[in-house]
PDB file of N, CA and C in Angstrom:
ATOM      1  N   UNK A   1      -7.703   4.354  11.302  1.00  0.00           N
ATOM      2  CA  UNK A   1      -6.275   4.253  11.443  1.00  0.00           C
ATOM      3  C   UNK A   1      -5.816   2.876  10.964  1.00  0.00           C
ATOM      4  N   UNK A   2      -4.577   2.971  10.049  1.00  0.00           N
ATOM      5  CA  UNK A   2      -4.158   1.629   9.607  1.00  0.00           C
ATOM      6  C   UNK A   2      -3.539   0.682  10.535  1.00  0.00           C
ATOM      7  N   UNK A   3      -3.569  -0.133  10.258  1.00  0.00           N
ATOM      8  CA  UNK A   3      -2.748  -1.545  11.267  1.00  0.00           C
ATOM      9  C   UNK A   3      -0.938  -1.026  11.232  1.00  0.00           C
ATOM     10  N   UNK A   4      -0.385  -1.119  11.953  1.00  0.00           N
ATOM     11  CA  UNK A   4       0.922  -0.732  11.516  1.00  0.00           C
ATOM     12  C   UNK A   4       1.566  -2.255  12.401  1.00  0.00           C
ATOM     13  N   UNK A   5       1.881  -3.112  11.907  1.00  0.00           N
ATOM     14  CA  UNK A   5       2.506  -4.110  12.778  1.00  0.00           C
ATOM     15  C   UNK A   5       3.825  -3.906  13.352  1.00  0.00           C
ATOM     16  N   UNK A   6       4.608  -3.025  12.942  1.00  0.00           N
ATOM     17  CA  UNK A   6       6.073  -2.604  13.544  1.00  0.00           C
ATOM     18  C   UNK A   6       5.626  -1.863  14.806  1.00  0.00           C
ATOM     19  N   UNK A   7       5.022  -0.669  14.033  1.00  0.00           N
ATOM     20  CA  UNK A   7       4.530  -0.146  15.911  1.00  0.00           C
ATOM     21  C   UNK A   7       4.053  -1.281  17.118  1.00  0.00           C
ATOM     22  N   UNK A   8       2.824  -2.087  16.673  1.00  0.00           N
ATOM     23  CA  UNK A   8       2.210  -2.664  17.461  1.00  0.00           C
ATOM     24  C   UNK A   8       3.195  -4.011  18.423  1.00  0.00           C
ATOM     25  N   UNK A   9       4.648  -4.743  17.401  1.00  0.00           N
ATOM     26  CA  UNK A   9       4.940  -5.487  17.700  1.00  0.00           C
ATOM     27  C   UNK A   9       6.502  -4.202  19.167  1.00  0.00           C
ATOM     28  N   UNK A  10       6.395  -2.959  18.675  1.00  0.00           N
ATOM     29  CA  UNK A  10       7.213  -2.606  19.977  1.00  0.00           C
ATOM     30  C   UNK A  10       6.411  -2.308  21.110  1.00  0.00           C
ATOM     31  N   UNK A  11       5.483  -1.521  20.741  1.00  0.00           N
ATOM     32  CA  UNK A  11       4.775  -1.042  21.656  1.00  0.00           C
ATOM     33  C   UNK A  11       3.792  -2.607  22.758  1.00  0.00           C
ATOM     34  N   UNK A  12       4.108  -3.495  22.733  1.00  0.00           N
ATOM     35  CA  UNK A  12       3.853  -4.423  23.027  1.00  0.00           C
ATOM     36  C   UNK A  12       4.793  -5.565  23.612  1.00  0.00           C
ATOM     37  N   UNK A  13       6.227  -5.041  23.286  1.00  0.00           N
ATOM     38  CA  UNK A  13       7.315  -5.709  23.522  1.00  0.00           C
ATOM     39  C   UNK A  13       7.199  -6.691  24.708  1.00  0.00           C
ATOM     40  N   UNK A  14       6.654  -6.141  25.693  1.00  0.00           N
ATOM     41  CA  UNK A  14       6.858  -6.849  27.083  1.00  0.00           C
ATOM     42  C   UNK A  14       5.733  -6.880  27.853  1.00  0.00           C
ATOM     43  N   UNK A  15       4.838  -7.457  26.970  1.00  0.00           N
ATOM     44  CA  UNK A  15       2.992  -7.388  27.215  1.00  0.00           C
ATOM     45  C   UNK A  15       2.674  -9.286  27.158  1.00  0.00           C
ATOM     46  N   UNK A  16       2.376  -9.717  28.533  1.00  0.00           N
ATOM     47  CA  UNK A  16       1.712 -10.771  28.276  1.00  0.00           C
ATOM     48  C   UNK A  16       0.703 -10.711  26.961  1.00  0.00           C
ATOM     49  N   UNK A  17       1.031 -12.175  26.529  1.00  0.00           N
ATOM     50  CA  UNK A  17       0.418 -12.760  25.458  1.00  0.00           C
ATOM     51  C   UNK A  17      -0.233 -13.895  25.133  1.00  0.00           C
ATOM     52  N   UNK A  18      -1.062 -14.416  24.470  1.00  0.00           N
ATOM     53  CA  UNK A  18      -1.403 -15.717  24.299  1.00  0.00           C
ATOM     54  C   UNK A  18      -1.380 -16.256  22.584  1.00  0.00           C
ATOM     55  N   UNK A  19      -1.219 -16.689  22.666  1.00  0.00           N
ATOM     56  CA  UNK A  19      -1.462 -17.385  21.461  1.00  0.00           C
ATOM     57  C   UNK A  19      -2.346 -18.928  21.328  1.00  0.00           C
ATOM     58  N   UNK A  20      -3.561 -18.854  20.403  1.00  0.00           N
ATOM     59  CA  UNK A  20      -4.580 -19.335  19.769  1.00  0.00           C
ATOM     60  C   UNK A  20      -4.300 -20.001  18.310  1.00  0.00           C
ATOM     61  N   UNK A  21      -3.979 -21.263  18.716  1.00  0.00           N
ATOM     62  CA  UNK A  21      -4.194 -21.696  17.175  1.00  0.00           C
ATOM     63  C   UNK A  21      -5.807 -22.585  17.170  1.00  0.00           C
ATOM     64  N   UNK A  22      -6.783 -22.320  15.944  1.00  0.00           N
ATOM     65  CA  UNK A  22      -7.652 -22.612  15.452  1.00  0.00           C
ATOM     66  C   UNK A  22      -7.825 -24.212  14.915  1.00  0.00           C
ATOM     67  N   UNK A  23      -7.274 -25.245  15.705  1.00  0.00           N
ATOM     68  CA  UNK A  23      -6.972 -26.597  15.215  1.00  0.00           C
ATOM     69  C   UNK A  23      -7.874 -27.373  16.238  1.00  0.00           C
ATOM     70  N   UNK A  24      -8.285 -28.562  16.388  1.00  0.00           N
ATOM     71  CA  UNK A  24      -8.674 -29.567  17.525  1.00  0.00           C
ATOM     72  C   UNK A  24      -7.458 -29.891  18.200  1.00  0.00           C
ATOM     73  N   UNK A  25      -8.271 -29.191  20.121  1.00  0.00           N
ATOM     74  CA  UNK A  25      -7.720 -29.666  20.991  1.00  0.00           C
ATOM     75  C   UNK A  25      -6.639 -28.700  21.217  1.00  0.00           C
ATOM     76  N   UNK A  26      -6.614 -28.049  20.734  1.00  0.00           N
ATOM     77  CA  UNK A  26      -5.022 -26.746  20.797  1.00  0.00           C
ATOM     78  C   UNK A  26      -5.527 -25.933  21.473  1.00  0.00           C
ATOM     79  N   UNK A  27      -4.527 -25.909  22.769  1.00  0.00           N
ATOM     80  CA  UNK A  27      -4.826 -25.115  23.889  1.00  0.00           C
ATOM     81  C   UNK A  27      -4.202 -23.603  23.799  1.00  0.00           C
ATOM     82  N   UNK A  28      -4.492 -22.710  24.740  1.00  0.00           N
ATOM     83  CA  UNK A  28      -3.780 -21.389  24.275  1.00  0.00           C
ATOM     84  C   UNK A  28      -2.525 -21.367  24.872  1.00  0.00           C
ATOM     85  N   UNK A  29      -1.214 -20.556  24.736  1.00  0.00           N
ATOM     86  CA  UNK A  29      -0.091 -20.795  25.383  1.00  0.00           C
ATOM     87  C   UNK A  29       0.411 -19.852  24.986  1.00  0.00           C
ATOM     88  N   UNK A  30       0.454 -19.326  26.700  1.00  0.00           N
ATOM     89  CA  UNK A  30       1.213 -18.141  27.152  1.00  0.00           C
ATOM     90  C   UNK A  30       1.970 -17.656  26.562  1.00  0.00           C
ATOM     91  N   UNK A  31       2.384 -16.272  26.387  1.00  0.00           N
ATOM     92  CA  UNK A  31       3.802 -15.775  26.485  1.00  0.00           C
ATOM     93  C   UNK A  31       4.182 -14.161  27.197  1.00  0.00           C
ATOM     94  N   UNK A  32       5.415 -13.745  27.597  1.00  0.00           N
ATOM     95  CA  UNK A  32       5.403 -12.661  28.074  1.00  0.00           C
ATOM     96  C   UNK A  32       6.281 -11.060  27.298  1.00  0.00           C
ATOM     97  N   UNK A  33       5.647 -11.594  26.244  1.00  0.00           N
ATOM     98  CA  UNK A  33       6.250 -10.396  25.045  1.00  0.00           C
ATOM     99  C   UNK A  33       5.469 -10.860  23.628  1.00  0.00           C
ATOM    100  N   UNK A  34       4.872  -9.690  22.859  1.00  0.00           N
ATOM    101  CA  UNK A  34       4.231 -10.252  21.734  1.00  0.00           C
ATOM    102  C   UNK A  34       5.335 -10.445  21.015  1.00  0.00           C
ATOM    103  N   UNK A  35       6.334 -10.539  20.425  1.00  0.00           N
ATOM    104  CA  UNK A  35       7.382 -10.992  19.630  1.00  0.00           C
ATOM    105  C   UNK A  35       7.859 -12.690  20.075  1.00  0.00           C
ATOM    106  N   UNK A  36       8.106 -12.759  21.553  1.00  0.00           N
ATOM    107  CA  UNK A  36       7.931 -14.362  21.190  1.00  0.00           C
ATOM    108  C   UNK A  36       6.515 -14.989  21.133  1.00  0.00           C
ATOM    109  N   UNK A  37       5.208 -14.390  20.795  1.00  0.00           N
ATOM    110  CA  UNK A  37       4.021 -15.095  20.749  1.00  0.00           C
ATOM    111  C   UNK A  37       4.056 -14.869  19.058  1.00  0.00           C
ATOM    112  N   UNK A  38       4.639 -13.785  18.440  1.00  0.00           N
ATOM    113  CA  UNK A  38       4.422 -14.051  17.157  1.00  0.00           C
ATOM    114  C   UNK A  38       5.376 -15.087  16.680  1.00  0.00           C
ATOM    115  N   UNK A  39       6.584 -15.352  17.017  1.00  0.00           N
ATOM    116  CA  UNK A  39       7.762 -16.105  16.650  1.00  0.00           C
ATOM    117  C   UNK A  39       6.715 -17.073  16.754  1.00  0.00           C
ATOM    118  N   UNK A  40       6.246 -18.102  18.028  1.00  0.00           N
ATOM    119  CA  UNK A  40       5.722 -18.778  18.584  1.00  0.00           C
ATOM    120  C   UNK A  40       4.498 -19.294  17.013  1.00  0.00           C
ATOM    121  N   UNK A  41       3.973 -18.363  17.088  1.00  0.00           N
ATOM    122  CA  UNK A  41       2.935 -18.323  15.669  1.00  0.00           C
ATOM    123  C   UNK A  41       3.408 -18.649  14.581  1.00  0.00           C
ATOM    124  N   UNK A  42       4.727 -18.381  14.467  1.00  0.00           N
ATOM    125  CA  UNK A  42       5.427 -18.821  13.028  1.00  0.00           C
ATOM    126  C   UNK A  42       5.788 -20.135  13.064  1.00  0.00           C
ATOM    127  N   UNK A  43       5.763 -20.549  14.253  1.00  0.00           N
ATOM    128  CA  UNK A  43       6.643 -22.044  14.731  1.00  0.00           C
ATOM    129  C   UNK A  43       5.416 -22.917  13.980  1.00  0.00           C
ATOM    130  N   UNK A  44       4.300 -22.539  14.371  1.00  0.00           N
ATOM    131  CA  UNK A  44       3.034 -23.302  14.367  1.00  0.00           C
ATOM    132  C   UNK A  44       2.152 -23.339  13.287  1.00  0.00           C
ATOM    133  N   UNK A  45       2.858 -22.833  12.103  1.00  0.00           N
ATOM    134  CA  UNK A  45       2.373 -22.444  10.870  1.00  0.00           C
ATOM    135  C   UNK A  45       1.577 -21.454  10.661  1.00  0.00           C
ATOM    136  N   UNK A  46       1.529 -20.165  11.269  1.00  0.00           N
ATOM    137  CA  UNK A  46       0.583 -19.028  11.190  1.00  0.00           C
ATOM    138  C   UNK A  46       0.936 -18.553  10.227  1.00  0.00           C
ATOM    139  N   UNK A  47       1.341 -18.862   9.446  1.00  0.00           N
ATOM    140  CA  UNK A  47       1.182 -17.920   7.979  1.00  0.00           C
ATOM    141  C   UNK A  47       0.252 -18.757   7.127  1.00  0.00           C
ATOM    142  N   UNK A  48       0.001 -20.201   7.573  1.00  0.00           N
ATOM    143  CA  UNK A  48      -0.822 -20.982   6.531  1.00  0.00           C
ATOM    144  C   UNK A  48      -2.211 -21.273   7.400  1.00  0.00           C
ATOM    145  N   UNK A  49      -2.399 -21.320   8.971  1.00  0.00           N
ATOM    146  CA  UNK A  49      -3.276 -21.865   9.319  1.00  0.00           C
ATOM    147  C   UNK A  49      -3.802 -20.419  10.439  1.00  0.00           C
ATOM    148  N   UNK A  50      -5.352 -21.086  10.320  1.00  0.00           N
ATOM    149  CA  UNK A  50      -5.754 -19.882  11.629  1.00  0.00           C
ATOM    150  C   UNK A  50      -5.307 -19.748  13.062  1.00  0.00           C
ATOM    151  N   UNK A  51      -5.620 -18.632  13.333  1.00  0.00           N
ATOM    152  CA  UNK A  51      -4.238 -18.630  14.381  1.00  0.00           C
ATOM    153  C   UNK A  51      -4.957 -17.175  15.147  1.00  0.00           C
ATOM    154  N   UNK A  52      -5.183 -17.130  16.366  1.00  0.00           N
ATOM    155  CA  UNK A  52      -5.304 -15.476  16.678  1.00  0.00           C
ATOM    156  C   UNK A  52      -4.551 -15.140  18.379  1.00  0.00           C
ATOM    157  N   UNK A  53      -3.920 -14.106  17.996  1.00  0.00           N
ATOM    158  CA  UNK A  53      -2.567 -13.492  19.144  1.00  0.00           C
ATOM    159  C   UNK A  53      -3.449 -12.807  20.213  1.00  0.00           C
ATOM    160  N   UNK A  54      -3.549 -12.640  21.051  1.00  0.00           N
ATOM    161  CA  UNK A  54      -4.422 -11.942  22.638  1.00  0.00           C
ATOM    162  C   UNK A  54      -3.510 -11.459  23.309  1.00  0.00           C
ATOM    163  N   UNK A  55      -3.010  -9.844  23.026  1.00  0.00           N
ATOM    164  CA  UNK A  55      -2.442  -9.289  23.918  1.00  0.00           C
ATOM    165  C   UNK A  55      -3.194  -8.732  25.005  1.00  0.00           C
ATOM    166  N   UNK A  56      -2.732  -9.117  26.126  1.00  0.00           N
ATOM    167  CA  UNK A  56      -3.589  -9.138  27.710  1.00  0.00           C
ATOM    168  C   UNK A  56      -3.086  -7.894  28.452  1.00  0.00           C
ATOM    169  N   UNK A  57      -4.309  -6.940  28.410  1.00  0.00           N
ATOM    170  CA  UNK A  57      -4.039  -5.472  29.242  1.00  0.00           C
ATOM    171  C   UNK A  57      -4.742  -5.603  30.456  1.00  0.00           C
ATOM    172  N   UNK A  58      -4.123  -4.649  31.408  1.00  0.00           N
ATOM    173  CA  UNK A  58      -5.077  -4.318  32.395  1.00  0.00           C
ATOM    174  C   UNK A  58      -6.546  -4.263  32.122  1.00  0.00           C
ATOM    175  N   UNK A  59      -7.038  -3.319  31.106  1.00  0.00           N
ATOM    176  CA  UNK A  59      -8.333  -3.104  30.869  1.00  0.00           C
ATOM    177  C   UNK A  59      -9.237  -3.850  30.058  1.00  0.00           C
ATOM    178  N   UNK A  60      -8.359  -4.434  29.313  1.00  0.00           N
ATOM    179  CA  UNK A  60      -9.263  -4.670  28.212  1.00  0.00           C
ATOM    180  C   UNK A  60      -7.699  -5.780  27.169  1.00  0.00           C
ATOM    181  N   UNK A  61      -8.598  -6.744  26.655  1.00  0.00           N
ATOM    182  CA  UNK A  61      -7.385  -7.733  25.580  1.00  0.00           C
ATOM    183  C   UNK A  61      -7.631  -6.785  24.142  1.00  0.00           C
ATOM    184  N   UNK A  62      -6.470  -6.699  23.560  1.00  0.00           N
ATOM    185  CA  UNK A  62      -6.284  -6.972  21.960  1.00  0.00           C
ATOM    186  C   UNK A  62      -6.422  -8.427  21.385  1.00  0.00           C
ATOM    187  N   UNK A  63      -7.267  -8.614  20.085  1.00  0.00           N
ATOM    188  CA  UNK A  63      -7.161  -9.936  19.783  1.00  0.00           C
ATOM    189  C   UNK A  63      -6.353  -9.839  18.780  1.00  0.00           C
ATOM    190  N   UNK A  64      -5.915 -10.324  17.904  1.00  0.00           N
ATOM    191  CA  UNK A  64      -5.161  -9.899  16.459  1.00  0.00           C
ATOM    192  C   UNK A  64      -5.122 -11.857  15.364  1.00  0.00           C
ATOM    193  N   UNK A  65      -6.730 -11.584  14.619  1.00  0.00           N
ATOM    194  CA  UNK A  65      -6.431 -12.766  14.004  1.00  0.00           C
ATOM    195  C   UNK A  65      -5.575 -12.787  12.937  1.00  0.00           C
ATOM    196  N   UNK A  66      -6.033 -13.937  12.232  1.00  0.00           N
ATOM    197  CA  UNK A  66      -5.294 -14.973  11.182  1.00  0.00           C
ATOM    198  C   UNK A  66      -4.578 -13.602  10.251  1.00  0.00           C
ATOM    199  N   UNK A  67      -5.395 -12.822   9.680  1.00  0.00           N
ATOM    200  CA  UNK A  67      -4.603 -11.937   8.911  1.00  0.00           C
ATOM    201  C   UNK A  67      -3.748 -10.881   9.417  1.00  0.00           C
ATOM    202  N   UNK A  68      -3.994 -10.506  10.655  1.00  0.00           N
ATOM    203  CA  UNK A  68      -3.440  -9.646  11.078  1.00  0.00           C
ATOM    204  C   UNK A  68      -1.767 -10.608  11.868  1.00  0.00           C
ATOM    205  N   UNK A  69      -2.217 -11.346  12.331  1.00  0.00           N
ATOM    206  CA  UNK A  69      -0.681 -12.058  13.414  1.00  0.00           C
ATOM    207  C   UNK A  69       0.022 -12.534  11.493  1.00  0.00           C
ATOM    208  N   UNK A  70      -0.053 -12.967  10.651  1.00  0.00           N
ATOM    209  CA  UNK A  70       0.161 -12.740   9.730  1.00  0.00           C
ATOM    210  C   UNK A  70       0.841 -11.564   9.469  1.00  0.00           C
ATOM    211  N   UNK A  71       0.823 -10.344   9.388  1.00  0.00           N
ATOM    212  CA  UNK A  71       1.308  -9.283   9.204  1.00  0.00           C
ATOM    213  C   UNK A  71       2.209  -9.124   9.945  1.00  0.00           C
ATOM    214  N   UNK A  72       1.898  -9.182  11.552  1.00  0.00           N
ATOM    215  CA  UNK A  72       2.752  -9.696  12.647  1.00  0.00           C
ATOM    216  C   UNK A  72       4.151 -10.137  12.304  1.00  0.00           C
ATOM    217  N   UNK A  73       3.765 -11.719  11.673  1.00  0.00           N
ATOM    218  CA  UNK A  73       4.896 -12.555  11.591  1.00  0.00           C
ATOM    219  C   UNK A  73       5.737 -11.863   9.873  1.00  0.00           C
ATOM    220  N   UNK A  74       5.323 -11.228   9.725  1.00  0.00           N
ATOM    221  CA  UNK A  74       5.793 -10.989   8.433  1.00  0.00           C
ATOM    222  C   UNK A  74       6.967  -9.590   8.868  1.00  0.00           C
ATOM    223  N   UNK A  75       6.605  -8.425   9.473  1.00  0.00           N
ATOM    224  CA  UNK A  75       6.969  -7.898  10.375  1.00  0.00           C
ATOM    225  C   UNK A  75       8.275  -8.068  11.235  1.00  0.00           C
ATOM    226  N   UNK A  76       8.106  -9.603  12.178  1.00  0.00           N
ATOM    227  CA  UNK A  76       9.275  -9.637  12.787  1.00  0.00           C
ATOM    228  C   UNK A  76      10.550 -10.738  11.575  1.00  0.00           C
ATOM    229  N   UNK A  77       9.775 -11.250  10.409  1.00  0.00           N
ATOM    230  CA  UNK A  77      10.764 -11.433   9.567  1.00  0.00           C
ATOM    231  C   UNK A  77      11.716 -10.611   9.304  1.00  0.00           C
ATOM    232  N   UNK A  78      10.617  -9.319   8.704  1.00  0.00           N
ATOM    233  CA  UNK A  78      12.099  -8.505   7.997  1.00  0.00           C
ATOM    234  C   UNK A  78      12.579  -8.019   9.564  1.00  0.00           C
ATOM    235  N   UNK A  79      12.303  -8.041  10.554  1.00  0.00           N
ATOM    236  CA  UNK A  79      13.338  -7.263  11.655  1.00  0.00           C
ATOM    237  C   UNK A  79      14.523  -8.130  12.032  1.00  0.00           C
ATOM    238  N   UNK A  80      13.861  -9.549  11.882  1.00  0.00           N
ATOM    239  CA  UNK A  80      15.366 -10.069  12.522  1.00  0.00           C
ATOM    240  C   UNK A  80      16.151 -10.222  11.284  1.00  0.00           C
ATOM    241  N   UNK A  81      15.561 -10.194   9.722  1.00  0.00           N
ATOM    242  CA  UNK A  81      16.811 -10.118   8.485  1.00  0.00           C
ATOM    243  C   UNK A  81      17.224  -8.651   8.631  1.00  0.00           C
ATOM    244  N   UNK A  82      16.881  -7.897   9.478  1.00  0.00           N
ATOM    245  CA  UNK A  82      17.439  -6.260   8.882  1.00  0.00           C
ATOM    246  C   UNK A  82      18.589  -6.548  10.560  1.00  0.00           C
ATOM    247  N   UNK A  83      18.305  -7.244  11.525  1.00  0.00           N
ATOM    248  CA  UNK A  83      18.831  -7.157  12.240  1.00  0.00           C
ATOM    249  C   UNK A  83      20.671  -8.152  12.329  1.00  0.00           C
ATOM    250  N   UNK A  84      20.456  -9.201  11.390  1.00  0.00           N
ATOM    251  CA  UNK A  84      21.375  -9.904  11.263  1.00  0.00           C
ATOM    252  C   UNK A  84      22.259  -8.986   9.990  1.00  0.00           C
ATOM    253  N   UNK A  85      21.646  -8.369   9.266  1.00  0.00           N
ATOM    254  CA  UNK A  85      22.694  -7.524   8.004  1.00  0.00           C
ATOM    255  C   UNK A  85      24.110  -6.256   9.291  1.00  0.00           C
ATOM    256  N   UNK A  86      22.389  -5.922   9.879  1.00  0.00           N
ATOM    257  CA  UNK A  86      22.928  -4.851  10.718  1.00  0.00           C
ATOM    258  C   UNK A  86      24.456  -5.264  11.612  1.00  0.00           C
ATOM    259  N   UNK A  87      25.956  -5.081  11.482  1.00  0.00           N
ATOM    260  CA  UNK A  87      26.778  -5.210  12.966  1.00  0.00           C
ATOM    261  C   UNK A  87      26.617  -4.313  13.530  1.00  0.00           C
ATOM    262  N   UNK A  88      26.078  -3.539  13.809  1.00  0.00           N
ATOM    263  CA  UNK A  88      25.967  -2.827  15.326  1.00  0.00           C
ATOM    264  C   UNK A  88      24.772  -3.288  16.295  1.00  0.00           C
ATOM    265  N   UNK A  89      23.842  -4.436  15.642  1.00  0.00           N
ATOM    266  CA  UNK A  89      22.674  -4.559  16.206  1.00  0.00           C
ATOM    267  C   UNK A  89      23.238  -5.671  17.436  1.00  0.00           C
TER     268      UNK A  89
END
């Protein structure tokens, strides 16, 4: 099954999160929706540097590295440009 990052970033909407950047000394830091952990990722240069997202389930974590939170952040780009064209949004 393919990666679909639109699904994954709703279906996740309101899912503790962490975010991992791959640098010295960079601690992980929380969040409680994967959309502000991917925003969060974009803040921090995740489109250029390693970086991996940990959505935290009851059972079991999702990890989602460098290429994938990538896709992620690419993802909630076009949503918030489709969302600012949009007036009814």
């Amino acid at each position: 099954m393919a990666f679909d990052p639109v699904k994954t970033l709703y279906t996740y909407a309101d899912t503790d999160c962490s975010v991992q950047m791959w640098v010295a000394d960079a601690k992980p830091v929380q969040f409680s929706s994967l959309k502000d952990a991917v925003a969060y990722a974009k803040e921090q240069g995740g489109k250029w540097n390693d970086v991996e997202i940990t959505v935290h389930l009851p059972r079991e974590d999702i990890a989602y590295g460098s290429d994938k939170t990538r896709m992620l952040i690419d993802a909630l780009e076009r949503s918030s440009k489709a969302d600012r064209l949009d007036p009814d949004a």
